[in-house]
C-alpha atoms as a PDB file:
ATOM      1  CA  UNK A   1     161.060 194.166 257.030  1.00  0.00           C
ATOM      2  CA  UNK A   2     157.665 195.781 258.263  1.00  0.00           C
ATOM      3  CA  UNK A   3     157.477 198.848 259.314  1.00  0.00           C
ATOM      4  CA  UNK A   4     157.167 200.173 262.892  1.00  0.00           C
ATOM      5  CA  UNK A   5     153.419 201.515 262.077  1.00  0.00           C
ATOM      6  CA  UNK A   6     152.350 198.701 260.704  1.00  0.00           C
ATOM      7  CA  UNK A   7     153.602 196.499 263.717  1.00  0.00           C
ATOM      8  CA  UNK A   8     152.036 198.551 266.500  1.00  0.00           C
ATOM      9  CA  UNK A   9     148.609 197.737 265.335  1.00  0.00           C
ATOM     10  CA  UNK A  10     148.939 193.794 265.022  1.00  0.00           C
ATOM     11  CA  UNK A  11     150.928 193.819 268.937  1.00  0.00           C
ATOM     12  CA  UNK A  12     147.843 195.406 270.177  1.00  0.00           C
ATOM     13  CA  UNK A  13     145.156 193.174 268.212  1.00  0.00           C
ATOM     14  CA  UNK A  14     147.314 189.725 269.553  1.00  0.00           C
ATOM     15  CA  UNK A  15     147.892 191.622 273.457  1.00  0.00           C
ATOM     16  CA  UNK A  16     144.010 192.429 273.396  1.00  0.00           C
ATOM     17  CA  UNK A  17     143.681 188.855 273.190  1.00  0.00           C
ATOM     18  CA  UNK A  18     141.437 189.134 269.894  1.00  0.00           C
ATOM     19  CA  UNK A  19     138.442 191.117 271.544  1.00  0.00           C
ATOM     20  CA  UNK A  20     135.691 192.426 269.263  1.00  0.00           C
ATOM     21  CA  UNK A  21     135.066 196.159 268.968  1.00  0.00           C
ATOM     22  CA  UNK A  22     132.274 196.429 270.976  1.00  0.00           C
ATOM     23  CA  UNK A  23     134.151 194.910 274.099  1.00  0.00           C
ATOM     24  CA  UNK A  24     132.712 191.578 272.889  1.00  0.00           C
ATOM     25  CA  UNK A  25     134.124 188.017 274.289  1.00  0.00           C
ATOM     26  CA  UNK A  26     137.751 187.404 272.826  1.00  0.00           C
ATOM     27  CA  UNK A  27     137.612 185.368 269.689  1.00  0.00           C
ATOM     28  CA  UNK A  28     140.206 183.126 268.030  1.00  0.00           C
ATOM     29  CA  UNK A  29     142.117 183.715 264.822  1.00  0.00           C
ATOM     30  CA  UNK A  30     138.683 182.025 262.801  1.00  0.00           C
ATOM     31  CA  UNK A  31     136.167 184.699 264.939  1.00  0.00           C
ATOM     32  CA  UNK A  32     135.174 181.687 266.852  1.00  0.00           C
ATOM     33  CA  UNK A  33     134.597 182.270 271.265  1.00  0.00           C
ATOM     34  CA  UNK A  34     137.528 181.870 273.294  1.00  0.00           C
ATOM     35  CA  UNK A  35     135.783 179.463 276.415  1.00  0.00           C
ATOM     36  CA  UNK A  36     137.420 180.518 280.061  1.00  0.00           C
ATOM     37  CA  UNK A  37     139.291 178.321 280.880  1.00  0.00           C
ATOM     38  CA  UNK A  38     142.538 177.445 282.956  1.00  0.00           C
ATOM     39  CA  UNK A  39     145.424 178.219 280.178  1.00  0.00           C
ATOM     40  CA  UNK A  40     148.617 178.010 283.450  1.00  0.00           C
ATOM     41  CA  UNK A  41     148.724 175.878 287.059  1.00  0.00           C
ATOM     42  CA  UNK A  42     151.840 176.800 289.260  1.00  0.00           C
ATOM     43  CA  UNK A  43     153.033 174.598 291.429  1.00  0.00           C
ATOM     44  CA  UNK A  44     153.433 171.443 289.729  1.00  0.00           C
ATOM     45  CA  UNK A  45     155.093 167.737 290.166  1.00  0.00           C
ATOM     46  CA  UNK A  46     157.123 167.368 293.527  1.00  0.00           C
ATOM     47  CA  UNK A  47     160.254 169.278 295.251  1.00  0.00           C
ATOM     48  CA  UNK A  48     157.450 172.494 295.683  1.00  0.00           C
ATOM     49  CA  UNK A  49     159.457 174.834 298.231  1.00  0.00           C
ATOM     50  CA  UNK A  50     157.285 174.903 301.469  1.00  0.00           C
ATOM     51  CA  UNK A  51     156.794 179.104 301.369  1.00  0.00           C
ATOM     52  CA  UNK A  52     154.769 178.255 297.744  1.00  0.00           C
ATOM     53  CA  UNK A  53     152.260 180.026 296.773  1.00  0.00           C
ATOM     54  CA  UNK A  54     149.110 178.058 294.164  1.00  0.00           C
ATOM     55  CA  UNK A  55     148.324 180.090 290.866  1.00  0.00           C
ATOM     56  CA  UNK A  56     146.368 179.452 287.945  1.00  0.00           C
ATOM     57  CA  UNK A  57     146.081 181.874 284.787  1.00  0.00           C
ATOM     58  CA  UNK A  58     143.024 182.134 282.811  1.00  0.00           C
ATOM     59  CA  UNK A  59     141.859 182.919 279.368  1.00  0.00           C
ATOM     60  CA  UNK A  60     140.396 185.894 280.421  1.00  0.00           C
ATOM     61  CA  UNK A  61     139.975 188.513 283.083  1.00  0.00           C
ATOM     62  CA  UNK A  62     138.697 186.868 286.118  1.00  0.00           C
ATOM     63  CA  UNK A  63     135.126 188.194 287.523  1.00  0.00           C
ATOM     64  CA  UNK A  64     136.467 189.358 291.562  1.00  0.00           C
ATOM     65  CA  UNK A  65     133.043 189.500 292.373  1.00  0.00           C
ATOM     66  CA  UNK A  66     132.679 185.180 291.442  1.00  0.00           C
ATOM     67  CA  UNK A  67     135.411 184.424 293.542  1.00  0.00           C
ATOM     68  CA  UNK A  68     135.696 184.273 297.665  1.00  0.00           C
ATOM     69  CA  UNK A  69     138.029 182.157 299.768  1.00  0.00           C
ATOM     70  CA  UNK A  70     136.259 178.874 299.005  1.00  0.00           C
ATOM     71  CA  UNK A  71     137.271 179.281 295.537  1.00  0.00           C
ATOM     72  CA  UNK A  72     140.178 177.933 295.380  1.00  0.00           C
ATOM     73  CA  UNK A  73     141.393 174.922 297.425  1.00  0.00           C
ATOM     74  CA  UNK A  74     144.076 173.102 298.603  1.00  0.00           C
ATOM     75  CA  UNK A  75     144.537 170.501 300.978  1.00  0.00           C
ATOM     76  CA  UNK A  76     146.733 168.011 302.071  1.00  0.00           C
ATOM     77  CA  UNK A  77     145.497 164.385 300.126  1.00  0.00           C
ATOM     78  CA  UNK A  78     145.916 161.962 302.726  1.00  0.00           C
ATOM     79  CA  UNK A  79     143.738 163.670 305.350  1.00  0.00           C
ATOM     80  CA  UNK A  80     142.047 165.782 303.084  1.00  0.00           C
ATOM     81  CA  UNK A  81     142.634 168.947 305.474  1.00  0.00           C
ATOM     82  CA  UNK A  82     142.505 172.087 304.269  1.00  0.00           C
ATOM     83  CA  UNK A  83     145.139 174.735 304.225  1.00  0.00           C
ATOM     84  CA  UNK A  84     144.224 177.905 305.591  1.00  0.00           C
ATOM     85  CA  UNK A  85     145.125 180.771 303.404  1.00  0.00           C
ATOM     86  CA  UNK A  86     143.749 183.772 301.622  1.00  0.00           C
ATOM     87  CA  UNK A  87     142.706 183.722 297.635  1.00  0.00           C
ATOM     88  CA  UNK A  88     142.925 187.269 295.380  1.00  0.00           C
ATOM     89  CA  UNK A  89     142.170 187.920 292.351  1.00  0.00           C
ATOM     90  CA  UNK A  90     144.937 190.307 289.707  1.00  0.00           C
ATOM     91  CA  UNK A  91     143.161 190.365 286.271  1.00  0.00           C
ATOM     92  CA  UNK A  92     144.153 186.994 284.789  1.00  0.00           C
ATOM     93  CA  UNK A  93     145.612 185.656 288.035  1.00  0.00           C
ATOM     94  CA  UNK A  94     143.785 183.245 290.752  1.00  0.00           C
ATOM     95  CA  UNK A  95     146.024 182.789 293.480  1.00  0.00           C
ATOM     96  CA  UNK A  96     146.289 180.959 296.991  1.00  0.00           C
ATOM     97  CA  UNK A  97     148.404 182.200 299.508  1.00  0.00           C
ATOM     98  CA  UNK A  98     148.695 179.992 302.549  1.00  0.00           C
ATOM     99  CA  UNK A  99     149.046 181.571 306.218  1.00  0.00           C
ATOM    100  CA  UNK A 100     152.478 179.330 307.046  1.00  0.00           C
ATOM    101  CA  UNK A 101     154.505 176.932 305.606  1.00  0.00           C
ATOM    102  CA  UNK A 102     153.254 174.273 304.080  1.00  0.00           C
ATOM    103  CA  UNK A 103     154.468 170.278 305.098  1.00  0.00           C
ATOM    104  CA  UNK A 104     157.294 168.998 304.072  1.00  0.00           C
ATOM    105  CA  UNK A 105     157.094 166.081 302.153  1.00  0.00           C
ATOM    106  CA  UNK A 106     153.227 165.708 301.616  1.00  0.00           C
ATOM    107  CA  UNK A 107     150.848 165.890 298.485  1.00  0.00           C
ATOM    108  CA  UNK A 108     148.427 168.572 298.057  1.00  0.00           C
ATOM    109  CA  UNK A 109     145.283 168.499 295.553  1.00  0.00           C
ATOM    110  CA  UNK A 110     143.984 171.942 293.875  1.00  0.00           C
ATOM    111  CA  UNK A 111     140.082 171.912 293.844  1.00  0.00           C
ATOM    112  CA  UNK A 112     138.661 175.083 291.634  1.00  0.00           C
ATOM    113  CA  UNK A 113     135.101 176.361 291.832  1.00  0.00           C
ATOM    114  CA  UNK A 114     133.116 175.762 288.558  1.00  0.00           C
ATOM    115  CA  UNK A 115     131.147 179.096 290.022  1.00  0.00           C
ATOM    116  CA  UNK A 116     134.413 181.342 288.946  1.00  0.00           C
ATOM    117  CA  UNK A 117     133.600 183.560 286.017  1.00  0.00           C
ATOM    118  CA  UNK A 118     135.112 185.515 283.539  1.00  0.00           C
ATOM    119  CA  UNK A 119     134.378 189.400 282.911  1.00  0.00           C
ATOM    120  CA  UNK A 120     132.552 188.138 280.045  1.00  0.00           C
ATOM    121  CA  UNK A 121     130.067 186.197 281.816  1.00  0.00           C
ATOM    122  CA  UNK A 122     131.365 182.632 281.216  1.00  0.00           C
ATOM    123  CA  UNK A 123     131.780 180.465 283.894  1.00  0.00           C
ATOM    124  CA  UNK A 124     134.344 178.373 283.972  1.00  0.00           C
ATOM    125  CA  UNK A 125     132.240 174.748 284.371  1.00  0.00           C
ATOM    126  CA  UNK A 126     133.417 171.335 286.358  1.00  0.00           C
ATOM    127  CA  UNK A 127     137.216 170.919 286.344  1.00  0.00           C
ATOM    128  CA  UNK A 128     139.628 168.200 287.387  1.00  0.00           C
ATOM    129  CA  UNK A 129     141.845 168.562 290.332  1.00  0.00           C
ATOM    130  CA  UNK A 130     145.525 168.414 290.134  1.00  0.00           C
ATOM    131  CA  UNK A 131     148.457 168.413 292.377  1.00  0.00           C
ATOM    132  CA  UNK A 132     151.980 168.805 293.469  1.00  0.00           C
ATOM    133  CA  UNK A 133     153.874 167.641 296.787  1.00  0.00           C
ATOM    134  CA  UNK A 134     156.542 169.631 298.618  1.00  0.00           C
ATOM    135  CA  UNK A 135     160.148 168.813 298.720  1.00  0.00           C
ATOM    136  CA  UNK A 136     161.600 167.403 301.980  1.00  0.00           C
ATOM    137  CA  UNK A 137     161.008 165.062 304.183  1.00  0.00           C
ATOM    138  CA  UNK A 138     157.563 164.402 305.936  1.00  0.00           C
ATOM    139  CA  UNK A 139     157.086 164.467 309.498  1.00  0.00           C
ATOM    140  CA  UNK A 140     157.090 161.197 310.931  1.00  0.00           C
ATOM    141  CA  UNK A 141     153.652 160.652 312.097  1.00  0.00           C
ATOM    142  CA  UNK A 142     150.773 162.889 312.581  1.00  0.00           C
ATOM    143  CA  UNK A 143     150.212 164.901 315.798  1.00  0.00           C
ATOM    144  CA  UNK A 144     149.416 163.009 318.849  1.00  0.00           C
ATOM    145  CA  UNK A 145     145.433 163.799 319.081  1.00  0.00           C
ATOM    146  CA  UNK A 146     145.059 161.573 322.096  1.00  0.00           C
ATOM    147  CA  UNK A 147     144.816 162.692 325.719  1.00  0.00           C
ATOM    148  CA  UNK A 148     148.250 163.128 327.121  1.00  0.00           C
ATOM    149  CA  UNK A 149     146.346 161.330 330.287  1.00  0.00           C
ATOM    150  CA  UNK A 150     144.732 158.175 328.470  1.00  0.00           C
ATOM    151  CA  UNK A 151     147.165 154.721 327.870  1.00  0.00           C
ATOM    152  CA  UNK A 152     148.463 154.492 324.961  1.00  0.00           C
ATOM    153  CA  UNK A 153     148.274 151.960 322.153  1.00  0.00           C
ATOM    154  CA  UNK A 154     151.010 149.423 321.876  1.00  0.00           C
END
């Protein structure tokens, strides 16, 4: 069995996420970079609660100043309408909040920024959007955009 002292220093080297002394970019177990990159995506696949909230984890402390409210966004994927909602930043955290509920029923896509950087400087490049659709059932038809004075199709 190892000793407490000798485990304290290997728990900090693996929670510091392998960072050189100098404050470097974190390295992997061979000294090799560690790119930024998406390492978590929350929600995923269908039944989503409608009060969710979209969060993605990172390899790395997330540059606030990269990020603003076009960073990260979701929309519904057969209108392609945005939901309107607010995006923070917590260290290795990127998350969406949306003002209301979202619909019941209905597939959202997740399109990230490539512009989002991490502390280190690296930006996090072209990535593929992904999705999840809420549970229920949707609504259905969309809202009636026509004039409530103009004939209606038959």
């Amino acid at each position: 069995m190892r000793s407490p002292a000798l485990l304290l220093p290997l728990t900090l080297a693996l929670w510091t996420g392998g960072c050189d002394a100098s404050g470097g970019a974190p390295t992997g177990p061979g000294g090799e970079d560690v790119p930024f990159v998406v390492t978590s995506r929350a929600p995923h696949g269908g039944g989503v609660p409608i009060s969710s909230y979209v969060e993605l984890g990172f390899s790395e402390v997330i540059d606030a100043s990269s990020v603003d409210q076009k960073s990260l966004r979701v929309a519904e994927v057969l209108t392609d309408v945005a939901v309107v909602g607010t995006v923070t930043v917590n260290g290795l955290k990127l998350r969406f909040t949306p003002s209301g509920p979202l619909t019941p029923g209905t597939s959202y896509a997740v399109y990230l920024d490539a512009d989002v950087r991490g502390t280190h400087g690296d930006r996090l490049g072209d990535s593929d959007p992904w999705g999840f659709k809420t549970a229920g059932t949707p609504p259905d038809h969309p809202p009636d955009l026509a004039a409530t004075d103009a004939p209606r199709p038959r």
